[in-house]
N, C-alpha and C. Protein backbone atom coordinates (compact mmCIF):
# COMPACT_ATOMS: atom_id res chain seq x y z
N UNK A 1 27.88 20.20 19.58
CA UNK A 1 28.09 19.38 18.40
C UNK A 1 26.78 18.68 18.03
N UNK A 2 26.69 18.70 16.70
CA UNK A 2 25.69 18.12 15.88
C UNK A 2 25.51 16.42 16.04
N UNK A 3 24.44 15.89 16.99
CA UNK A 3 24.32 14.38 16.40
C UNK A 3 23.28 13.62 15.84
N UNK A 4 23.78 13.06 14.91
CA UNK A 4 22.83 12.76 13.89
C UNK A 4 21.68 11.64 14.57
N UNK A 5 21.68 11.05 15.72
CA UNK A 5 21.11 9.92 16.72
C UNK A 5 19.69 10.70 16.93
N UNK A 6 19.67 11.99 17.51
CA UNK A 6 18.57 12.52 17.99
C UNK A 6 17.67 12.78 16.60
N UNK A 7 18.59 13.52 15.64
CA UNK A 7 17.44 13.78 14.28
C UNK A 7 17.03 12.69 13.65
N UNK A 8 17.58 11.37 13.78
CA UNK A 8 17.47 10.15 13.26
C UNK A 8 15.75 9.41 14.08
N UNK A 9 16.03 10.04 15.39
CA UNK A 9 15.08 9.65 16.67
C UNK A 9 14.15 10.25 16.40
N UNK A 10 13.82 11.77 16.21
CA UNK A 10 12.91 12.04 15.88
C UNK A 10 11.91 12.48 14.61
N UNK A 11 12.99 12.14 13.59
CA UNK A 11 12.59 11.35 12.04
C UNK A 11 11.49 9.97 12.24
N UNK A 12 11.91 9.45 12.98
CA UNK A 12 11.04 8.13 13.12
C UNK A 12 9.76 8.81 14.17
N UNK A 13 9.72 9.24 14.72
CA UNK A 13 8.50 9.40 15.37
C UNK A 13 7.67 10.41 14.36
N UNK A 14 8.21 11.33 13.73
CA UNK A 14 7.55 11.98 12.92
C UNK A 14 6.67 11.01 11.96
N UNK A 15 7.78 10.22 11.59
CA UNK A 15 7.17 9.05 10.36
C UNK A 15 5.86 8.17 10.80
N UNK A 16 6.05 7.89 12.05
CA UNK A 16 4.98 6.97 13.39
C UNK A 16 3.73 7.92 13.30
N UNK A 17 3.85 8.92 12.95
CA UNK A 17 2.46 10.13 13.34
C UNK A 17 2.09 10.04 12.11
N UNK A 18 2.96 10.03 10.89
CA UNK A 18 2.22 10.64 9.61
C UNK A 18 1.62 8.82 9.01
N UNK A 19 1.74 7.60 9.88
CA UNK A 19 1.52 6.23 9.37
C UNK A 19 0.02 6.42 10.33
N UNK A 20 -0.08 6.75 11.22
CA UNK A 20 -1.06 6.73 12.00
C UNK A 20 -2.26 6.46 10.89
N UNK A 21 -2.42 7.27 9.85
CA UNK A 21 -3.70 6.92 9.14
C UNK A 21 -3.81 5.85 7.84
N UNK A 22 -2.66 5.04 8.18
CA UNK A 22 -2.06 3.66 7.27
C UNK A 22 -3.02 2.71 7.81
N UNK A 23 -4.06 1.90 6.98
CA UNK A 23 -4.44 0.49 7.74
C UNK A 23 -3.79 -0.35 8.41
N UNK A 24 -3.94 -0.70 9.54
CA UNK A 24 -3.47 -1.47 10.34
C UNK A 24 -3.63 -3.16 9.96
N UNK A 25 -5.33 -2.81 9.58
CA UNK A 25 -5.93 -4.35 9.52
C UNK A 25 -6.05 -4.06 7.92
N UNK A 26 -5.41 -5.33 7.44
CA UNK A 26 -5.26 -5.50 6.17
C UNK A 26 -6.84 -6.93 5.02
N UNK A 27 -8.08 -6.39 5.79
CA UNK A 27 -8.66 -7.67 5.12
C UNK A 27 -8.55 -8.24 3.31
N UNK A 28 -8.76 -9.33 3.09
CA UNK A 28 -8.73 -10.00 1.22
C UNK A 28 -9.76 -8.89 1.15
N UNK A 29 -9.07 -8.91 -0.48
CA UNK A 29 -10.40 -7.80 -1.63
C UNK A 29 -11.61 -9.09 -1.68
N UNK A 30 -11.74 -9.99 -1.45
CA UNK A 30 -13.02 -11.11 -1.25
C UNK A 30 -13.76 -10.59 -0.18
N UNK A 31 -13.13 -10.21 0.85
CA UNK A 31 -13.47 -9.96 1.95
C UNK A 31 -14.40 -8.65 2.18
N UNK A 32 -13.52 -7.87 1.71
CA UNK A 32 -14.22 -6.46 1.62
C UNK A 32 -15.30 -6.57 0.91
N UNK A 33 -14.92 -6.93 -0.60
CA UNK A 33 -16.60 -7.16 -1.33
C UNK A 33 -17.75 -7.83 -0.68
N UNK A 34 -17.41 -8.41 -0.13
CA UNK A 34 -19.10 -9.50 0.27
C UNK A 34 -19.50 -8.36 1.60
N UNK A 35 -18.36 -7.69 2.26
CA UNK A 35 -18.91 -6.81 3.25
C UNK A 35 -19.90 -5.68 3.18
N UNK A 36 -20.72 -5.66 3.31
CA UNK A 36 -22.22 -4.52 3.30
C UNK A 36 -21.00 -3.23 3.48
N UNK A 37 -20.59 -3.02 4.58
CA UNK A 37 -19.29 -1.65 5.15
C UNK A 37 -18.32 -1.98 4.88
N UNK A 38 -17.29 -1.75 3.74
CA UNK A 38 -16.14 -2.27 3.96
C UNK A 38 -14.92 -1.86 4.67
N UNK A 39 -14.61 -2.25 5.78
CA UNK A 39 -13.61 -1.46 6.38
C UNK A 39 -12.74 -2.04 7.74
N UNK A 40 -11.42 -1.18 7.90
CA UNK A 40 -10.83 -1.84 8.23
C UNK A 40 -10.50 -0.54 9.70
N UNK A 41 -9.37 -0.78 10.22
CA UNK A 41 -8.65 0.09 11.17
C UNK A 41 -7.73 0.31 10.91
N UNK A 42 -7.29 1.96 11.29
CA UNK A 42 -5.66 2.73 10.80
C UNK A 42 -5.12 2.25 12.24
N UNK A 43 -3.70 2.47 11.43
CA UNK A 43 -2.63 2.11 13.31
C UNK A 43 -2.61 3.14 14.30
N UNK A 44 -3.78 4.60 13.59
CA UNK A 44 -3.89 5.34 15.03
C UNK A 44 -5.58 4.65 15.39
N UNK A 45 -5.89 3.75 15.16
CA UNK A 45 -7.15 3.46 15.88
C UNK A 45 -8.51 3.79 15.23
N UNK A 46 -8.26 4.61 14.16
CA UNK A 46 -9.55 5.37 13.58
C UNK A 46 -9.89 4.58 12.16
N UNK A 47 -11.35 4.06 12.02
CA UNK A 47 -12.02 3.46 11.25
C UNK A 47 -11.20 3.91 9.76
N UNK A 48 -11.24 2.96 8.75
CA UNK A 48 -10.65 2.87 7.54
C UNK A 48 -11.53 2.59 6.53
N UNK A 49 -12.26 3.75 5.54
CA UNK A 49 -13.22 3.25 4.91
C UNK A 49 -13.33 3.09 3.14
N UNK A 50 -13.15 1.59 2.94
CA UNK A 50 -13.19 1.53 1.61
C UNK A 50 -13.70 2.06 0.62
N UNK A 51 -13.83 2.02 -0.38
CA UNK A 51 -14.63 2.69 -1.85
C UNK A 51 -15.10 1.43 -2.21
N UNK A 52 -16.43 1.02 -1.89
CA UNK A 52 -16.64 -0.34 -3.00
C UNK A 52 -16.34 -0.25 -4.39
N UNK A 53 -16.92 1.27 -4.75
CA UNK A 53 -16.70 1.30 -6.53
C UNK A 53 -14.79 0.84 -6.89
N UNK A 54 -13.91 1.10 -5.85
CA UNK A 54 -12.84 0.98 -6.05
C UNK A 54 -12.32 -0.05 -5.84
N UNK A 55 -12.87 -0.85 -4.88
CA UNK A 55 -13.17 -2.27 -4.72
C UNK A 55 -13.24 -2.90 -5.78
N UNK A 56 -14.71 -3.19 -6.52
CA UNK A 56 -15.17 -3.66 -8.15
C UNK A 56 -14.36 -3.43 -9.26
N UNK A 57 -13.71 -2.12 -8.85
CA UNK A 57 -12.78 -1.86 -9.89
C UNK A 57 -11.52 -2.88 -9.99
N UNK A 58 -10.95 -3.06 -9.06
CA UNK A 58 -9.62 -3.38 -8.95
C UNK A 58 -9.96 -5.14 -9.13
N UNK A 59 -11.00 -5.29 -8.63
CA UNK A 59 -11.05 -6.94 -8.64
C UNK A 59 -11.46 -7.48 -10.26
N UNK A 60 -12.51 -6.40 -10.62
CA UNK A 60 -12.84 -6.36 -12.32
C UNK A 60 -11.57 -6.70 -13.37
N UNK A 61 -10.39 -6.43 -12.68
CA UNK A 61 -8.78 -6.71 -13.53
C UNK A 61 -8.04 -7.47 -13.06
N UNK A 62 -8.56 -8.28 -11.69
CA UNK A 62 -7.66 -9.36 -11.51
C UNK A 62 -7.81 -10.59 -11.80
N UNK A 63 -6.98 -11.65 -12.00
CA UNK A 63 -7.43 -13.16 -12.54
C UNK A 63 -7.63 -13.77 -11.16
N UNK A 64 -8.82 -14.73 -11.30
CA UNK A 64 -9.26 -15.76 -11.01
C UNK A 64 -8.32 -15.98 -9.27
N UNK A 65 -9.06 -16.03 -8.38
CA UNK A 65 -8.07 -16.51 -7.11
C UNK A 65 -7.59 -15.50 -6.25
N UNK A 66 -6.93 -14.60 -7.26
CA UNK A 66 -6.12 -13.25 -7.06
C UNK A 66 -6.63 -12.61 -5.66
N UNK A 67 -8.38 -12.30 -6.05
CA UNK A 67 -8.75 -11.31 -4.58
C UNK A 67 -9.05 -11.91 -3.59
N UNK A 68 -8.80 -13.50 -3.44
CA UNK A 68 -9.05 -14.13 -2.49
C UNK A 68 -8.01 -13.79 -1.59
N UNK A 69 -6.64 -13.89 -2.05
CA UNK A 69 -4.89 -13.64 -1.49
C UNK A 69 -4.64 -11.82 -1.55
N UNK A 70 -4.85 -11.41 -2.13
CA UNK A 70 -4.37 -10.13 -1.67
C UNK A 70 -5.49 -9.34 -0.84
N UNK A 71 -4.13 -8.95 -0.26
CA UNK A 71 -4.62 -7.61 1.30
C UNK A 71 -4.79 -6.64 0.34
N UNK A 72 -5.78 -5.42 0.96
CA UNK A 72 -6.14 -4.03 0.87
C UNK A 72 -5.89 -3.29 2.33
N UNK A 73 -5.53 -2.32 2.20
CA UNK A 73 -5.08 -1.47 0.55
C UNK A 73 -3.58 -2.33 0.40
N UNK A 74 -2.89 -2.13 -0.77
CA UNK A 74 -1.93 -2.40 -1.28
C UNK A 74 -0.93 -1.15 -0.33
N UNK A 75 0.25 -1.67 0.23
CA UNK A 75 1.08 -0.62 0.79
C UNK A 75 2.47 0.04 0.34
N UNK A 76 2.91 0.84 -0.06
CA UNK A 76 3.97 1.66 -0.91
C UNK A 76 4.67 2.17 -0.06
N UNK A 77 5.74 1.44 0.23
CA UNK A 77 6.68 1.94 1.63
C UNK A 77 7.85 3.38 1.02
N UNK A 78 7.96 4.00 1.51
CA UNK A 78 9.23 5.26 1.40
C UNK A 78 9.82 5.20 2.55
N UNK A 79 10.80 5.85 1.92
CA UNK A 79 11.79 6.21 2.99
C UNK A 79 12.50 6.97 2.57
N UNK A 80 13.34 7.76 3.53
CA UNK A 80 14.17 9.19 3.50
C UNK A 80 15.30 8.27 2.22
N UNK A 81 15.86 6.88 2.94
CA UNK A 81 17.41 6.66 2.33
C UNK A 81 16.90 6.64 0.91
N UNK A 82 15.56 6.11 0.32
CA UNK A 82 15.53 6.04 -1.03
C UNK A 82 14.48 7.12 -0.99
N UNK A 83 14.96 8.21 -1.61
CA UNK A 83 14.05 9.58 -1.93
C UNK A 83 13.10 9.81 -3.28
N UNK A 84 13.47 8.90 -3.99
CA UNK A 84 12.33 8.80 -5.35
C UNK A 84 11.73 7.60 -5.98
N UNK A 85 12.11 6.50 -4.67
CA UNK A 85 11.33 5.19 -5.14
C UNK A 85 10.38 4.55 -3.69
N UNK A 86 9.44 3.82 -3.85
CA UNK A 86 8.81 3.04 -3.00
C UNK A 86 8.84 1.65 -3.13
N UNK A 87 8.76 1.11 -2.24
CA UNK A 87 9.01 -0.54 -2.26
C UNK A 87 7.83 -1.14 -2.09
N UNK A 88 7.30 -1.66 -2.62
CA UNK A 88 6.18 -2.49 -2.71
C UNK A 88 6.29 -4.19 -2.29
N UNK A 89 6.34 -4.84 -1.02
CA UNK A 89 7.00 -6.06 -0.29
C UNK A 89 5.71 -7.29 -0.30
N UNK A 90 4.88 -7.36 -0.69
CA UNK A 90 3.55 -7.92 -0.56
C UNK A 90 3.93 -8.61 -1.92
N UNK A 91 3.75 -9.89 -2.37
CA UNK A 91 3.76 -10.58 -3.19
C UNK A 91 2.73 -10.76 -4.16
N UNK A 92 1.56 -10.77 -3.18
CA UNK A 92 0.03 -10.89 -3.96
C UNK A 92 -0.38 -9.17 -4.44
N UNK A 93 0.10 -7.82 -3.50
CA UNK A 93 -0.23 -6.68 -4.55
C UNK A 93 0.98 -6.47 -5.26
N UNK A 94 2.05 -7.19 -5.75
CA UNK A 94 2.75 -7.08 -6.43
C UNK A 94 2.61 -7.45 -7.87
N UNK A 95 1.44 -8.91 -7.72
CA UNK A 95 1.00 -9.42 -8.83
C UNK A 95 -0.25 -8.68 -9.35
N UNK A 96 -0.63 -8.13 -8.51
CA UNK A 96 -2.33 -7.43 -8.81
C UNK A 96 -2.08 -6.41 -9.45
N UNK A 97 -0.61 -5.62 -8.78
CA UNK A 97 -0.45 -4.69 -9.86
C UNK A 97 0.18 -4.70 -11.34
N UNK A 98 0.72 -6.27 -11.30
CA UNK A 98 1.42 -6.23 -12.67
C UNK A 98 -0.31 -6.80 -13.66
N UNK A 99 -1.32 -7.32 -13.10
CA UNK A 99 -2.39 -7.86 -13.17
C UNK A 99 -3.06 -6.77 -13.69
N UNK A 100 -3.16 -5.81 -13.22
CA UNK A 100 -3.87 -4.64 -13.51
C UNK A 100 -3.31 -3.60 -14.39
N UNK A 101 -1.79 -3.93 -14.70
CA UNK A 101 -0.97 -3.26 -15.85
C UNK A 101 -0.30 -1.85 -15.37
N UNK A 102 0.09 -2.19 -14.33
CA UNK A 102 0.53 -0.45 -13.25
C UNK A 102 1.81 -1.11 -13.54
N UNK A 103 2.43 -2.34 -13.12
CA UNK A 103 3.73 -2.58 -13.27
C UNK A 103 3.66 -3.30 -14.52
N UNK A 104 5.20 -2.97 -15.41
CA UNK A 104 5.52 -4.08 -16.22
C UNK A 104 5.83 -5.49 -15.72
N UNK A 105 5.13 -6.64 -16.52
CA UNK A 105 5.27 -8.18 -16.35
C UNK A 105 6.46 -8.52 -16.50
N UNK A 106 7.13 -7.64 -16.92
CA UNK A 106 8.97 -7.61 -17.38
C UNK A 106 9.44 -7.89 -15.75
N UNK A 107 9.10 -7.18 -14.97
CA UNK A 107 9.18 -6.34 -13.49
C UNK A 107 9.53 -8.10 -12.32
N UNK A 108 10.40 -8.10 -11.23
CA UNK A 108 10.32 -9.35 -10.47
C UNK A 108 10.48 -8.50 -9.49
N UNK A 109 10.07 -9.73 -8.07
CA UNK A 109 10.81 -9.34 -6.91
C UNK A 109 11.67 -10.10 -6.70
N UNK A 110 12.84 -8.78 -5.85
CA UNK A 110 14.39 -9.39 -5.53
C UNK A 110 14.16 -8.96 -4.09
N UNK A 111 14.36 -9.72 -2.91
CA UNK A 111 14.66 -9.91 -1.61
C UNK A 111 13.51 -9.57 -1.48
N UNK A 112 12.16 -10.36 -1.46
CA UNK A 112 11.05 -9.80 -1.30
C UNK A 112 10.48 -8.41 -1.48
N UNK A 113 11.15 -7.77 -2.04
CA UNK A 113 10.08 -6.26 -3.18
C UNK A 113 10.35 -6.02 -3.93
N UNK A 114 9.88 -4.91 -4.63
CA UNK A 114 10.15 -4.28 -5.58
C UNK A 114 10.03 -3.34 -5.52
N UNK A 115 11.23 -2.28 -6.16
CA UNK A 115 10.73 -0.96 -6.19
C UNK A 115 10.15 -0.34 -7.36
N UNK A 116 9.48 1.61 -7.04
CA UNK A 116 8.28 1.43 -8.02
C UNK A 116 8.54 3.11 -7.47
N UNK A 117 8.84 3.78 -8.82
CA UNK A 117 9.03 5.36 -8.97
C UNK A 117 8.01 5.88 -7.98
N UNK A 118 8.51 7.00 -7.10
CA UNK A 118 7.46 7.69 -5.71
C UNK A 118 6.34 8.09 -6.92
N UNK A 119 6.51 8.78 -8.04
CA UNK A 119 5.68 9.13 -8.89
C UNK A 119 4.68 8.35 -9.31
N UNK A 120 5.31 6.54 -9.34
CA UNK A 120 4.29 5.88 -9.61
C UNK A 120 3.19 5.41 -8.38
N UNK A 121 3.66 5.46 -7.63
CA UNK A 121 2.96 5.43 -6.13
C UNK A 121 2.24 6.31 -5.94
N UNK A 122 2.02 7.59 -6.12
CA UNK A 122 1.29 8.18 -5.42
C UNK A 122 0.58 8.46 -6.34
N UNK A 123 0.64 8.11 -8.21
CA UNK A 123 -0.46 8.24 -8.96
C UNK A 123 -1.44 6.46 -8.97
N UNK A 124 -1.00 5.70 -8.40
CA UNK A 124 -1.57 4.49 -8.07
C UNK A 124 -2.74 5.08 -6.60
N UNK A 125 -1.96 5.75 -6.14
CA UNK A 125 -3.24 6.05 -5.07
C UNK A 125 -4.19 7.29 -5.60
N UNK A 126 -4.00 8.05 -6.27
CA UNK A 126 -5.03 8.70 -6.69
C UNK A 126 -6.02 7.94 -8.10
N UNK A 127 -5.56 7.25 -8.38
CA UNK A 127 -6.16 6.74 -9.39
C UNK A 127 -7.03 4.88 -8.45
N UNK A 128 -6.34 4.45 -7.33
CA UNK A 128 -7.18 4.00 -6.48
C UNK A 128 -7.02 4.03 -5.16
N UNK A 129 -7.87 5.50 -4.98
CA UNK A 129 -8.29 5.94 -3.98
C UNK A 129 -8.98 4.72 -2.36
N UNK A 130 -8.70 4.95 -1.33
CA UNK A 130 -8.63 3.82 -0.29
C UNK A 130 -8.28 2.09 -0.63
N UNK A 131 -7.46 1.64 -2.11
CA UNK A 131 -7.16 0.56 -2.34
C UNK A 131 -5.48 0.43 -1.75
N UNK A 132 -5.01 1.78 -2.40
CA UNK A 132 -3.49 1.69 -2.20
C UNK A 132 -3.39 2.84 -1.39
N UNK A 133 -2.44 2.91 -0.53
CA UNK A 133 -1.69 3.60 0.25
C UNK A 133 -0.43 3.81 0.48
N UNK A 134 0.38 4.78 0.76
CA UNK A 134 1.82 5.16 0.76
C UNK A 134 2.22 5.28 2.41
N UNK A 135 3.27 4.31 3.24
CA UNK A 135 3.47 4.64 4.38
C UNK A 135 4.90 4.60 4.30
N UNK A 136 5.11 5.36 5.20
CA UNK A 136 6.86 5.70 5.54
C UNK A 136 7.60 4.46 6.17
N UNK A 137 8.54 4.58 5.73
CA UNK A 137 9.33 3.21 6.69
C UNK A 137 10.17 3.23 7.57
């Protein structure tokens, strides 16, 4: 007989391997800029290396204060139960992105996130490359 405990068990470790190259260490976009290297560590241990140009970019559209409070990269959680949206739980890249015009200002968070079409997530990371990232939940 089929139980769903073991595929459930090793769903999550699969998910644990494919986060491995998710930043671990989350420093302020202040932070990164004034840094000569900007960079951080993934949760498998291996160096995490910013884009300054993507850096300048993203701070070039935020107001005043903004890159002092928000972490990089910005993180876009999925998961199997919701198959075409990501949750975005960070308050300060929640504002950076309505700041930067990725989300509508219409847009709130309810129980600390928001969700945000997988489509829009993963064209937020190609369009900023080592700012935002997509990890499994």
């Amino acid at each position: 007989m089929y139980d769903d405990r073991i595929l459930q068990r090793w769903l999550r470790l699969e998910a644990g391997r494919m986060n491995d190259g998710v930043a671990a260490e989350r420093p302020t976009l202040s932070a990164l800029l004034e840094s000569a290297r900007p960079i951080s560590v993934t949760r498998g241990g291996d160096e995490y290396l910013y884009d300054p140009a993507v850096l300048r970019a993203v701070a070039d559209g935020l107001p005043a204060g903004l890159a002092r409070r928000l972490r990089l990269p910005i993180l876009c959680f999925t998961s199997m139960d919701v198959p075409d949206s990501c949750a975005v739980t960070d308050r300060h890249a929640f504002e950076a992105l309505q700041a930067l015009g990725e989300i509508s200002a219409l847009r709130e968070l309810h129980d600390g996130r928001v969700w945000i079409g997988r489509a829009i997530a993963y064209g937020l990371v190609a369009k900023y490359p080592t700012a935002v990232q997509v990890a499994f939940a």
